[in-house]
C-alpha atoms as a PDB file:
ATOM      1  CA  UNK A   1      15.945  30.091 -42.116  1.00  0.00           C
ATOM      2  CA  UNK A   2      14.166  27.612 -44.535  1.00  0.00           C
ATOM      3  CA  UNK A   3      13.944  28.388 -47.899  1.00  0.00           C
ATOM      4  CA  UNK A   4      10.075  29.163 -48.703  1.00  0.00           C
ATOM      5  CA  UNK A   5       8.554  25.950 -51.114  1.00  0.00           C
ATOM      6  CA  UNK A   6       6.761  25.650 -53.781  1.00  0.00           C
ATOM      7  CA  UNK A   7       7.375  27.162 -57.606  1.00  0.00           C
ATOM      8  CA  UNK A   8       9.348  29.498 -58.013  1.00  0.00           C
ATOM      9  CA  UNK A   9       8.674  33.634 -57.668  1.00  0.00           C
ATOM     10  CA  UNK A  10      10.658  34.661 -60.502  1.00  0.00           C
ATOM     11  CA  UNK A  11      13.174  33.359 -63.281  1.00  0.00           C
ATOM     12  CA  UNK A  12      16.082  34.155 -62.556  1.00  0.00           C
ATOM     13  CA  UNK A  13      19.300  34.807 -64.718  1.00  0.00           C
ATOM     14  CA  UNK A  14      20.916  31.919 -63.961  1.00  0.00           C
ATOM     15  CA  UNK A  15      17.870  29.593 -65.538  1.00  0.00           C
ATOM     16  CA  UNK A  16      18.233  31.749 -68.921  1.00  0.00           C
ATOM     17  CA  UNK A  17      21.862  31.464 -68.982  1.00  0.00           C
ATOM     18  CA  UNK A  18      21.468  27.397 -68.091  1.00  0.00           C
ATOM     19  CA  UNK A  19      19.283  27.515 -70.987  1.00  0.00           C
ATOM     20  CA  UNK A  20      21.697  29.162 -73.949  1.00  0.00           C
ATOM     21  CA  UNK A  21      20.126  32.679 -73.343  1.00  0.00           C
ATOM     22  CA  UNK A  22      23.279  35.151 -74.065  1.00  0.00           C
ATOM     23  CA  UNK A  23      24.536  37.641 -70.686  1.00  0.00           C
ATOM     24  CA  UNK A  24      23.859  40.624 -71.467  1.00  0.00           C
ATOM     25  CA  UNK A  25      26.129  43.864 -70.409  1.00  0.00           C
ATOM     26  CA  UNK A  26      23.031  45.908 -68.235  1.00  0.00           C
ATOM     27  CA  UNK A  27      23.684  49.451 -67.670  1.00  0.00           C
ATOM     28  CA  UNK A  28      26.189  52.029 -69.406  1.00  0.00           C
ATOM     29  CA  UNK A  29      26.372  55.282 -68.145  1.00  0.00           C
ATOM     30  CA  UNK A  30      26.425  58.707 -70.264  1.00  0.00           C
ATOM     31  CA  UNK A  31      25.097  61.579 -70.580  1.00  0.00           C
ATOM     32  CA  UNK A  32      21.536  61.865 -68.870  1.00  0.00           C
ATOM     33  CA  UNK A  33      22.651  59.036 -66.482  1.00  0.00           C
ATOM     34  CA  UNK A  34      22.128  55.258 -66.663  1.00  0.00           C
ATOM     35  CA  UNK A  35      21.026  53.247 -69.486  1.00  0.00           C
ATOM     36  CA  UNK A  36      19.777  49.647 -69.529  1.00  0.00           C
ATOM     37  CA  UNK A  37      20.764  47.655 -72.047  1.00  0.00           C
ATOM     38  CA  UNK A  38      17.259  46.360 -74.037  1.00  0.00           C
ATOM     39  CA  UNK A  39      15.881  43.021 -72.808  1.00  0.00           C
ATOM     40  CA  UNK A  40      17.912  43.365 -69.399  1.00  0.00           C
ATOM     41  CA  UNK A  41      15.968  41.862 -66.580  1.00  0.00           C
ATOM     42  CA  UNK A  42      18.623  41.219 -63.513  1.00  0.00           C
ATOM     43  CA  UNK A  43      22.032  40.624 -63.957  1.00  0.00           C
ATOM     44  CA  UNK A  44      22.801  40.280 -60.642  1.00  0.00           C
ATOM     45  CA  UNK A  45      20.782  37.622 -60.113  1.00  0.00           C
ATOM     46  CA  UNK A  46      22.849  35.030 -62.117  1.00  0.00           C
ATOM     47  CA  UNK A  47      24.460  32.199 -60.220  1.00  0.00           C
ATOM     48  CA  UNK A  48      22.712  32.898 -56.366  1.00  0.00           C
ATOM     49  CA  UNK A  49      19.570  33.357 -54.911  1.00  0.00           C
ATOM     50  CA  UNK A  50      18.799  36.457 -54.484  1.00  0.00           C
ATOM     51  CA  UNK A  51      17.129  36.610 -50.888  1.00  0.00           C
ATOM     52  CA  UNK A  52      20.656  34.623 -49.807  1.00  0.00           C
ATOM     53  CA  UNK A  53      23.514  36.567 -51.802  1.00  0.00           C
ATOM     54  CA  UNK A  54      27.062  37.091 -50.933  1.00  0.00           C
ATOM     55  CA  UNK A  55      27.440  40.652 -52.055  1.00  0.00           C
ATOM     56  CA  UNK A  56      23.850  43.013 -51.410  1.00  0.00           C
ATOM     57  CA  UNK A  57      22.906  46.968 -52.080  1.00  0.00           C
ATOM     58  CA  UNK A  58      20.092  48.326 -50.056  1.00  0.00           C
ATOM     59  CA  UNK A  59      18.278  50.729 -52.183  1.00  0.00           C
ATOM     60  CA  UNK A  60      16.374  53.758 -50.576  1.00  0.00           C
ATOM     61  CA  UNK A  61      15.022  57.121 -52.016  1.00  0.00           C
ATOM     62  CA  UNK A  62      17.287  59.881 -51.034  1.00  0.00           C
ATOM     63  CA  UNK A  63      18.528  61.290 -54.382  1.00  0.00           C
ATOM     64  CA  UNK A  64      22.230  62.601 -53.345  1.00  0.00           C
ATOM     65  CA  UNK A  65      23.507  58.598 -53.936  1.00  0.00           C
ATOM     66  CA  UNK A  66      20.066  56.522 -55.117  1.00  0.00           C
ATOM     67  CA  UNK A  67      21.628  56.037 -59.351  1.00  0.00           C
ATOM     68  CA  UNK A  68      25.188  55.366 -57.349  1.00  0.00           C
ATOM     69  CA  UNK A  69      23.915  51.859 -56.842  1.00  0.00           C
ATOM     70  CA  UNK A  70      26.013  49.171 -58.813  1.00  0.00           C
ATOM     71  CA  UNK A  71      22.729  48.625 -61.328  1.00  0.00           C
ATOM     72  CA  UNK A  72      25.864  47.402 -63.670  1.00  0.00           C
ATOM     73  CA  UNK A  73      27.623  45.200 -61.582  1.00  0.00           C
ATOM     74  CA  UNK A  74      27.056  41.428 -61.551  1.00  0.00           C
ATOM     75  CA  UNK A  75      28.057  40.170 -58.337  1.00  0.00           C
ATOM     76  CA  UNK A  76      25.822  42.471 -56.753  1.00  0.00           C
ATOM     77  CA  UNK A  77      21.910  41.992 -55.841  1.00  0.00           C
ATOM     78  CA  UNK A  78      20.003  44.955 -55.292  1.00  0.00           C
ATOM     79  CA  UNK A  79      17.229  45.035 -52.965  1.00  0.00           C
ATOM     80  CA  UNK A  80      14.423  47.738 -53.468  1.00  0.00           C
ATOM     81  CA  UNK A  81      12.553  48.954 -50.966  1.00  0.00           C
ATOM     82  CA  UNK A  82       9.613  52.281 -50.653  1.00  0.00           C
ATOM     83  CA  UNK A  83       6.977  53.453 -53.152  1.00  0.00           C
ATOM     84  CA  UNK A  84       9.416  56.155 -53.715  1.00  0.00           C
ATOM     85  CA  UNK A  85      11.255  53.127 -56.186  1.00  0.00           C
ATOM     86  CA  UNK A  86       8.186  52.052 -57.783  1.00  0.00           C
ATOM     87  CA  UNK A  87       8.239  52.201 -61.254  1.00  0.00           C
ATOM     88  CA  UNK A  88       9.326  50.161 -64.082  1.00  0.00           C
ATOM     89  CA  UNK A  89      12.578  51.371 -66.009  1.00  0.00           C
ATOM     90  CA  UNK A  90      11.984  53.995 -68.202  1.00  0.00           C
ATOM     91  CA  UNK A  91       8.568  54.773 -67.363  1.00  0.00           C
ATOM     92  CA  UNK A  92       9.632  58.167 -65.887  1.00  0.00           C
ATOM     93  CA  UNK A  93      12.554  60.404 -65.310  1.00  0.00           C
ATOM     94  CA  UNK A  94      13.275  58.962 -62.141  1.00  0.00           C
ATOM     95  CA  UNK A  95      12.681  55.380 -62.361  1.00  0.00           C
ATOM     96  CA  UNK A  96      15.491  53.348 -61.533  1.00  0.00           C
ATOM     97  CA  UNK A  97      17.519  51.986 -64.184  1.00  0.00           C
ATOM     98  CA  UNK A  98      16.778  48.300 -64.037  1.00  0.00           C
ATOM     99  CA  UNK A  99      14.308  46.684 -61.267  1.00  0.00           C
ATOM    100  CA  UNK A 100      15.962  45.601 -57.928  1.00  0.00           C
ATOM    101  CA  UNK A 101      16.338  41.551 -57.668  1.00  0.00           C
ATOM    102  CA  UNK A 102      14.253  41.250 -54.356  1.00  0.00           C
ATOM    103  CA  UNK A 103      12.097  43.772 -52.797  1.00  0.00           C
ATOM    104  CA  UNK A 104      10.866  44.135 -49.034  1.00  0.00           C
ATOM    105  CA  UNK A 105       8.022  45.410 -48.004  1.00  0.00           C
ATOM    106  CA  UNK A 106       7.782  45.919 -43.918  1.00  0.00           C
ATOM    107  CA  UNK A 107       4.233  48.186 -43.642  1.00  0.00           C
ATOM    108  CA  UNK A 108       0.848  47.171 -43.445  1.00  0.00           C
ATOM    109  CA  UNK A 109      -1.059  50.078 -43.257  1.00  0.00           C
ATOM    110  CA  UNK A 110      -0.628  51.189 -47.341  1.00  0.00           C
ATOM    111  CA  UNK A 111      -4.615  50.589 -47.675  1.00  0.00           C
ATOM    112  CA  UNK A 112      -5.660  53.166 -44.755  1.00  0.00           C
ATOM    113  CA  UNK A 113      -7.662  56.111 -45.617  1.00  0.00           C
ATOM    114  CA  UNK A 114      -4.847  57.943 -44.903  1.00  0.00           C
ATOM    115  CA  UNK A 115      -2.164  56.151 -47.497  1.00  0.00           C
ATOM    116  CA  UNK A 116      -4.160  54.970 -49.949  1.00  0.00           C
ATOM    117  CA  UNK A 117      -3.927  57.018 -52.589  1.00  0.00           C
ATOM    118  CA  UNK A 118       0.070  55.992 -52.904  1.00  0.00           C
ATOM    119  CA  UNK A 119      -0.500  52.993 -51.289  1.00  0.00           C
ATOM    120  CA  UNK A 120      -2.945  51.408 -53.159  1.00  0.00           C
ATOM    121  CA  UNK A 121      -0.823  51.901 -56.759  1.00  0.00           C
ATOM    122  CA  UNK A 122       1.786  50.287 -54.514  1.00  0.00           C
ATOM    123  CA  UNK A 123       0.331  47.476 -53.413  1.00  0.00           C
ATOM    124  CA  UNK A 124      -1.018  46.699 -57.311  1.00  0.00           C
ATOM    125  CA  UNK A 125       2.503  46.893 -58.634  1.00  0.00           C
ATOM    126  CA  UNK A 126       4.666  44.815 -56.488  1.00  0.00           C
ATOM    127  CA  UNK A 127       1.837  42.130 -56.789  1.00  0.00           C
ATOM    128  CA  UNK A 128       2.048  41.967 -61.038  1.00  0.00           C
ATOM    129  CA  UNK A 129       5.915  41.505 -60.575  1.00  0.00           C
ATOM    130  CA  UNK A 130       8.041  38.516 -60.917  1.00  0.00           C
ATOM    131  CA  UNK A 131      11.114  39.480 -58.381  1.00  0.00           C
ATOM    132  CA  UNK A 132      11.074  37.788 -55.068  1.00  0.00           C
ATOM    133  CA  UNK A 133       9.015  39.680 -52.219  1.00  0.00           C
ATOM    134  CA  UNK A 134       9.320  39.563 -48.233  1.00  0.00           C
ATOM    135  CA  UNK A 135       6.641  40.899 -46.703  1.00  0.00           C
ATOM    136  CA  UNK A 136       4.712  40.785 -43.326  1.00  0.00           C
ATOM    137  CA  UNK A 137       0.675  41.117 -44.575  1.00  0.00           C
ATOM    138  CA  UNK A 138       0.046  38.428 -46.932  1.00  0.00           C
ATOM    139  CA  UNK A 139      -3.738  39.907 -46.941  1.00  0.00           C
ATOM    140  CA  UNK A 140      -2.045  42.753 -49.207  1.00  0.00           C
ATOM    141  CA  UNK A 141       0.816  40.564 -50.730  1.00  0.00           C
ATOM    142  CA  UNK A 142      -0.906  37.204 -51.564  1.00  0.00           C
ATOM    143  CA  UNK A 143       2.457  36.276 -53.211  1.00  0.00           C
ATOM    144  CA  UNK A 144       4.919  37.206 -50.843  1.00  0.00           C
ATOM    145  CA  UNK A 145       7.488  35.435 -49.144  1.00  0.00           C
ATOM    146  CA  UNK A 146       6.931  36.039 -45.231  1.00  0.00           C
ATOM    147  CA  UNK A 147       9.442  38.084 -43.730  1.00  0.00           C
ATOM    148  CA  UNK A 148      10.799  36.381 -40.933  1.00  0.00           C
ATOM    149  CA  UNK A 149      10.517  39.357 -38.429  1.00  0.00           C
ATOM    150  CA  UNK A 150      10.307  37.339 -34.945  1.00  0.00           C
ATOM    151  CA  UNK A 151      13.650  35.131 -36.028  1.00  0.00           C
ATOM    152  CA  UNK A 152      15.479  38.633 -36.464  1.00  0.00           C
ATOM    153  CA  UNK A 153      14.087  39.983 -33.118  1.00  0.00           C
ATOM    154  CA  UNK A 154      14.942  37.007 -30.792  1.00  0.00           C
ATOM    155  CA  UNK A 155      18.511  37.135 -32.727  1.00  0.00           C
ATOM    156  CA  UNK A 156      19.074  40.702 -32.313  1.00  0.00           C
ATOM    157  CA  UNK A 157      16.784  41.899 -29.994  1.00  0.00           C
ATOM    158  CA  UNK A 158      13.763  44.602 -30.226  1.00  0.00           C
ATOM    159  CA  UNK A 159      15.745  48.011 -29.966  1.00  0.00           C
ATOM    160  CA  UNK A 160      17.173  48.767 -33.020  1.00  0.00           C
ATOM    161  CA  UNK A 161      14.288  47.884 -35.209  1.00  0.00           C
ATOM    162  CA  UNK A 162      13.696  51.558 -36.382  1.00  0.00           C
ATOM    163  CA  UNK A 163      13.259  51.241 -40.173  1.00  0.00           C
ATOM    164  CA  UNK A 164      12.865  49.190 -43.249  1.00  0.00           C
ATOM    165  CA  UNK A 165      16.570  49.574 -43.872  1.00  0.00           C
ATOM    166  CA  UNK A 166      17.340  48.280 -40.102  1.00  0.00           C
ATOM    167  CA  UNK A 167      15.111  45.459 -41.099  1.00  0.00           C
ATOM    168  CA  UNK A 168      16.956  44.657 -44.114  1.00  0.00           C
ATOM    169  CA  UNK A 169      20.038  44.732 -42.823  1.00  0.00           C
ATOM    170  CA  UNK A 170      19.169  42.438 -40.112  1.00  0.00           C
ATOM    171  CA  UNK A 171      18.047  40.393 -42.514  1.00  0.00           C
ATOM    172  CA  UNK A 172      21.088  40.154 -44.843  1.00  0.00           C
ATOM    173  CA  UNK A 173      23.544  39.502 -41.499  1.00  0.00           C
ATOM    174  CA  UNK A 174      20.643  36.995 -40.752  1.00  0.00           C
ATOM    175  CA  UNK A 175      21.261  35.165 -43.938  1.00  0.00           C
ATOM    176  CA  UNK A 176      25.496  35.529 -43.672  1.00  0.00           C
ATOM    177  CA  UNK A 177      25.594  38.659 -46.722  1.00  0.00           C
ATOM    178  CA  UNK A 178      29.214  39.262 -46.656  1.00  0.00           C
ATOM    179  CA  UNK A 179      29.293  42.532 -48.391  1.00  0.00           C
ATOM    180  CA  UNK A 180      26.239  45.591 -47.366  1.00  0.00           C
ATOM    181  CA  UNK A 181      26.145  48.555 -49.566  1.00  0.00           C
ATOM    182  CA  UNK A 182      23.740  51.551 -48.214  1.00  0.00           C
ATOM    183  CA  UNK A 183      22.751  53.621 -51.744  1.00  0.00           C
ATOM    184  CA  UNK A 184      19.909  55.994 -51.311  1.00  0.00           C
ATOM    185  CA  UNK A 185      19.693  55.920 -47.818  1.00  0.00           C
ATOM    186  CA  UNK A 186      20.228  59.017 -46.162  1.00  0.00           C
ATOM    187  CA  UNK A 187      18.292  59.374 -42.647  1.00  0.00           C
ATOM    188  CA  UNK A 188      19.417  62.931 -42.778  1.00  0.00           C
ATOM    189  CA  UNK A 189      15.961  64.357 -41.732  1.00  0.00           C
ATOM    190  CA  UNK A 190      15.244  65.619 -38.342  1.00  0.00           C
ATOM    191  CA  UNK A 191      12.239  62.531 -37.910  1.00  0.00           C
ATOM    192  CA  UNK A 192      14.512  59.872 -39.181  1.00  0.00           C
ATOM    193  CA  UNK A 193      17.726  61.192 -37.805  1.00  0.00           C
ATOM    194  CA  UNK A 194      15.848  61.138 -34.076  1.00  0.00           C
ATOM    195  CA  UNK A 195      13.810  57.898 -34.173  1.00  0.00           C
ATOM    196  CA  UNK A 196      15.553  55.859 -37.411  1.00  0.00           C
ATOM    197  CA  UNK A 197      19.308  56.670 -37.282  1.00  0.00           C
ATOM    198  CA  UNK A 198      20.214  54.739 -34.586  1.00  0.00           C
ATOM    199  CA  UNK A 199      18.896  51.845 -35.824  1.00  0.00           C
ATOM    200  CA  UNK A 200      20.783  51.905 -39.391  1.00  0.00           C
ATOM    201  CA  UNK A 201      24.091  52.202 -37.460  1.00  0.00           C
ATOM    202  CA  UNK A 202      23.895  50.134 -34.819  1.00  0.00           C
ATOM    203  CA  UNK A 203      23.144  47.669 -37.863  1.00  0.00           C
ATOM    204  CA  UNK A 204      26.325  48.562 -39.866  1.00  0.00           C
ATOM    205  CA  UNK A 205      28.381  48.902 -36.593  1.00  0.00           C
ATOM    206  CA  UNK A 206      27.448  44.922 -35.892  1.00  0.00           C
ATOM    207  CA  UNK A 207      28.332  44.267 -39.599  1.00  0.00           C
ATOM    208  CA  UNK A 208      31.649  45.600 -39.085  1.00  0.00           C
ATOM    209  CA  UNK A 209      32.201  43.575 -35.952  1.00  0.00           C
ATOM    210  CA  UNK A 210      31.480  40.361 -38.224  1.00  0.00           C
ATOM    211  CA  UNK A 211      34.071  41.152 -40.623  1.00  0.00           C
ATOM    212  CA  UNK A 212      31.255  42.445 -43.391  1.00  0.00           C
ATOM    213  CA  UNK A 213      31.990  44.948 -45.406  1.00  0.00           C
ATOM    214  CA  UNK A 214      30.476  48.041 -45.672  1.00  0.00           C
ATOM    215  CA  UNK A 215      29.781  50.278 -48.636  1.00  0.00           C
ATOM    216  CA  UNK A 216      28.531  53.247 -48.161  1.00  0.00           C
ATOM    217  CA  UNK A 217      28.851  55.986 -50.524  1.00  0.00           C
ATOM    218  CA  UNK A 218      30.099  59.845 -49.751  1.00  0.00           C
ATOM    219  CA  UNK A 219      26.892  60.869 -50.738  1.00  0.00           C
ATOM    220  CA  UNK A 220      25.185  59.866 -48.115  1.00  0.00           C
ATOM    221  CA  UNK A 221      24.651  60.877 -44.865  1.00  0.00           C
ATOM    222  CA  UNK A 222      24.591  58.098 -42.874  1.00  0.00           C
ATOM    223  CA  UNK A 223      28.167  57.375 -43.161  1.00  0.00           C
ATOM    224  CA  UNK A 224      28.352  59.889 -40.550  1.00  0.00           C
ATOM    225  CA  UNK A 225      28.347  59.428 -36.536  1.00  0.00           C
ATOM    226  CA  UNK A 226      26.425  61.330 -34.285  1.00  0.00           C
ATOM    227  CA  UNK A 227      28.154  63.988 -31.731  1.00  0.00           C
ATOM    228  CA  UNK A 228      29.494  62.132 -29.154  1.00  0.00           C
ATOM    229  CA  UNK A 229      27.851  63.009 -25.583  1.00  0.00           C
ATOM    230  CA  UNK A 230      29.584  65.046 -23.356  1.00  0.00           C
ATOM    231  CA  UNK A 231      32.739  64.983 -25.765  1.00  0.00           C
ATOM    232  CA  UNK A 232      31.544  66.591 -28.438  1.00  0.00           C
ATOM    233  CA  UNK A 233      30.522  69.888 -26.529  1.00  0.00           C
ATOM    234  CA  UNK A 234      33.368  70.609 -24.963  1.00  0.00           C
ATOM    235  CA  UNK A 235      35.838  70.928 -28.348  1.00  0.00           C
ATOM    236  CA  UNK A 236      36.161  73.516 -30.696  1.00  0.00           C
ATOM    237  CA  UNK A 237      33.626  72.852 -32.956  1.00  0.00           C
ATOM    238  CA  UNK A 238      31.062  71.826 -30.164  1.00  0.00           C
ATOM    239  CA  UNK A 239      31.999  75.774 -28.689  1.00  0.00           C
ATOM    240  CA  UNK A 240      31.608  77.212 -31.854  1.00  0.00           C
ATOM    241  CA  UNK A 241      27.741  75.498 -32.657  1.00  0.00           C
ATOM    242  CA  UNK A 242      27.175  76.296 -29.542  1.00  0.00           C
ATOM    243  CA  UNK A 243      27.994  80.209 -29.694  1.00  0.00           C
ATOM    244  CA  UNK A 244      26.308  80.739 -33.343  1.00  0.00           C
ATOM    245  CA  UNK A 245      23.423  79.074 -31.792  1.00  0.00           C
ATOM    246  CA  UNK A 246      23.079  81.948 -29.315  1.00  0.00           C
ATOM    247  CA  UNK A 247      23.764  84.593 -31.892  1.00  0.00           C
ATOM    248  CA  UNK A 248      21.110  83.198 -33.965  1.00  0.00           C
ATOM    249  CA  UNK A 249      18.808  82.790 -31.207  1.00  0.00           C
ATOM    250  CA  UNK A 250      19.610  86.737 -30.180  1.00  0.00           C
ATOM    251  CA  UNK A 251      19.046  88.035 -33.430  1.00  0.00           C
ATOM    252  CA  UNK A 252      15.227  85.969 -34.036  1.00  0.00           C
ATOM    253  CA  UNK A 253      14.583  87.415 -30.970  1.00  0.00           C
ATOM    254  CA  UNK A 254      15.328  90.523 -31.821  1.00  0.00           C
ATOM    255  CA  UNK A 255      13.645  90.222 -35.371  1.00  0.00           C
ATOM    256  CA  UNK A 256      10.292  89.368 -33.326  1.00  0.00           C
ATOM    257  CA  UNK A 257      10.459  92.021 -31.167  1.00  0.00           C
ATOM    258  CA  UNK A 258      10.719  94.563 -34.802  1.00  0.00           C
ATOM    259  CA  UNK A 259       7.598  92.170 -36.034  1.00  0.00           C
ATOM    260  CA  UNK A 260       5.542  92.983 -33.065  1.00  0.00           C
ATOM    261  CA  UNK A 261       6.838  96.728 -33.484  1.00  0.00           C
ATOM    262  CA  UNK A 262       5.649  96.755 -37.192  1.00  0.00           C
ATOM    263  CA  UNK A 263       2.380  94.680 -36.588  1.00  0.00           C
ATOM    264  CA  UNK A 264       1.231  97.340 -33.820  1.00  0.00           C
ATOM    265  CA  UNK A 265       2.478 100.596 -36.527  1.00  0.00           C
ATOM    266  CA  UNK A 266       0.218  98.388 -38.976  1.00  0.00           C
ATOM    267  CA  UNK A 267      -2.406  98.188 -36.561  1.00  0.00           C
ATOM    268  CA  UNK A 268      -2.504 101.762 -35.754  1.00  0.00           C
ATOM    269  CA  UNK A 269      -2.338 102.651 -39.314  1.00  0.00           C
ATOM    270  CA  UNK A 270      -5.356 100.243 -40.493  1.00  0.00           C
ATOM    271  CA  UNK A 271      -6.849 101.762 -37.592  1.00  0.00           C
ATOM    272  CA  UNK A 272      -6.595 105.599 -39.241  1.00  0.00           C
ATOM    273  CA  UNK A 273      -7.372 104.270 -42.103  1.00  0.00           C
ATOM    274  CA  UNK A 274     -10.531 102.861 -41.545  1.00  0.00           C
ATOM    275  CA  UNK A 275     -11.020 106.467 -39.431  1.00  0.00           C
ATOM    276  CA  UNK A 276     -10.456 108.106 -43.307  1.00  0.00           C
ATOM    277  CA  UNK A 277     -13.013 105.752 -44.645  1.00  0.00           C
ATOM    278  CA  UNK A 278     -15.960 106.414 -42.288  1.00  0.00           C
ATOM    279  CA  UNK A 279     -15.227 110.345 -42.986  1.00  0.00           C
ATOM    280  CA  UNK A 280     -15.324 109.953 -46.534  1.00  0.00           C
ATOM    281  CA  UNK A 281     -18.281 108.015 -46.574  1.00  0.00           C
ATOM    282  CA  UNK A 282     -19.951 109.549 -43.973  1.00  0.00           C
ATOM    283  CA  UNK A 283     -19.491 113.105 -43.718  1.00  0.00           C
ATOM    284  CA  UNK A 284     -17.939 113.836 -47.713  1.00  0.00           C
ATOM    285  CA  UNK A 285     -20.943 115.287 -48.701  1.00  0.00           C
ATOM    286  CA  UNK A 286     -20.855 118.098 -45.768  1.00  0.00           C
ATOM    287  CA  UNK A 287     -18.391 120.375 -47.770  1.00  0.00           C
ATOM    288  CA  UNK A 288     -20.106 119.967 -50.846  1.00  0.00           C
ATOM    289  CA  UNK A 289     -22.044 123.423 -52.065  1.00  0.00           C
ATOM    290  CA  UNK A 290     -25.435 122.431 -53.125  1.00  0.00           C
ATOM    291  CA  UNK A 291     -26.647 125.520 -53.529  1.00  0.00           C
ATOM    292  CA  UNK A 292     -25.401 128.093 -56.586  1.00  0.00           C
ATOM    293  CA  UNK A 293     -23.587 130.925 -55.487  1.00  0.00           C
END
């Protein structure tokens, strides 16, 4: 892939530090999580470009391994991704520590109707920053790099093109990354894990095969494999999932039988009451003396 031309996007570390600026040590960690050191813009940046580094993180949202990303290490780039990361440091509880050296945005639908309201916000902020962008719709990201989507599908094919994530990691084995790190990406819902997972591992398993290494942290789900088909059913654990399925199964069945039970007592009883009700109001004043004794 050509490198884009024209001025650059952003200055990057390695400019200051060509020009006497002093590194910096970025983030500390204590109590109440990661600090940035003040002035800190992108340590990782220094000495590389960061759309074509050696060593990358892939940043997503999930919050069991997000803040394990190496914010503080040097001879990593991190690449945001998501509104979910929007923010600048500090600016709320859960902003990230420092701001990601590239970002990649894949969607161009964050000005519907529908996504607006976080979309537009979106769109606004990632336009008034300096780090590099890849992005698809130049209509929403005038100053975007275009992300070279066709050059990754006649490389790798269309079928495992299932996320942002899948799309960044194309793009880093694209551009010969030979370290991945996965931090904040989970895939551990029942949407993602059916139409997304595959995508992320088939990704990392084709990494592996290259000789790139993978870092993934224990935090996150995706480290693990799905069940293996027709294997994984017939061993222990398989049985036993299978069994407390049934038992749980047997026993909501047997909870909605009580619920239909108690809903008709309920609708019996509203009935009688109602029956209490028109008797009262109705046919109270019948035992009433009117007349004195």
């Amino acid at each position: 892939m050509n490198q884009p031309s024209g001025p650059k996007l952003t200055e990057r570390t390695t400019d200051k530090l060509l020009a006497g600026a002093a590194p910096v040590n970025p983030v500390s960690f204590g109590p109440g999580g990661p600090h940035v050191a003040a002035g800190f813009q992108a340590a990782s940046q220094a000495q590389r470009d960061p759309l074509r580094p050696q060593k990358v993180a892939i940043l997503g949202t999930a919050p069991s391994s997000r803040l394990l990303a190496p914010f503080g290490d040097p001879t990593y780039t991190i690449w945001g991704s998501s509104p979910g990361n929007m923010g600048d440091p500090g600016s709320n509880p859960g902003a990230l520590p420092r701001l990601p050296d590239a970002w990649f945005e894949i969607h161009t639908n964050l000005l519907w109707p529908e996504y607006i309201s976080y979309g537009g916000p979106y769109v606004r902020w990632l336009n008034e920053k300096q780090f590099p962008l890849m992005a698809i719709d130049k209509g929403l990201f005038p100053r975007a790099n275009m992300f070279p989507w066709k050059e990754l599908v006649r490389e790798f094919g269309p079928y495992f093109f299932t996320s942002t994530f899948a799309w960044m990691a194309a793009y880093a084995l694209h551009v010969g990354v030979k370290e991945i790190g996965f931090f904040g990406v989970d895939m551990s819902s029942k949407d993602e894990y059916i139409t997304q997972r595959p995508g992320g591992h088939y990704f990392i398993t084709l990494a592996r095969q290259r000789g790139i290494k993978i870092n993934i942290p224990y935090e996150s789900d995706l480290v693990q494999p799905p069940p293996l088909y027709g294997i994984f059913s017939s061993g222990p654990m398989g049985r036993k999932l299978a069994a407390r399925r049934a038992e749980v199964q047997g026993r909501i069945a047997q909870a909605q039988i009580q619920i239909q039970q108690l809903q008709g007592q309920a609708t019996y009883l509203n009935g009688a009451l109602e029956d209490i009700d028109y008797w009262e109001n109705i046919w109270g004043g019948s035992g009433t003396p009117t007349d004195a004794a």
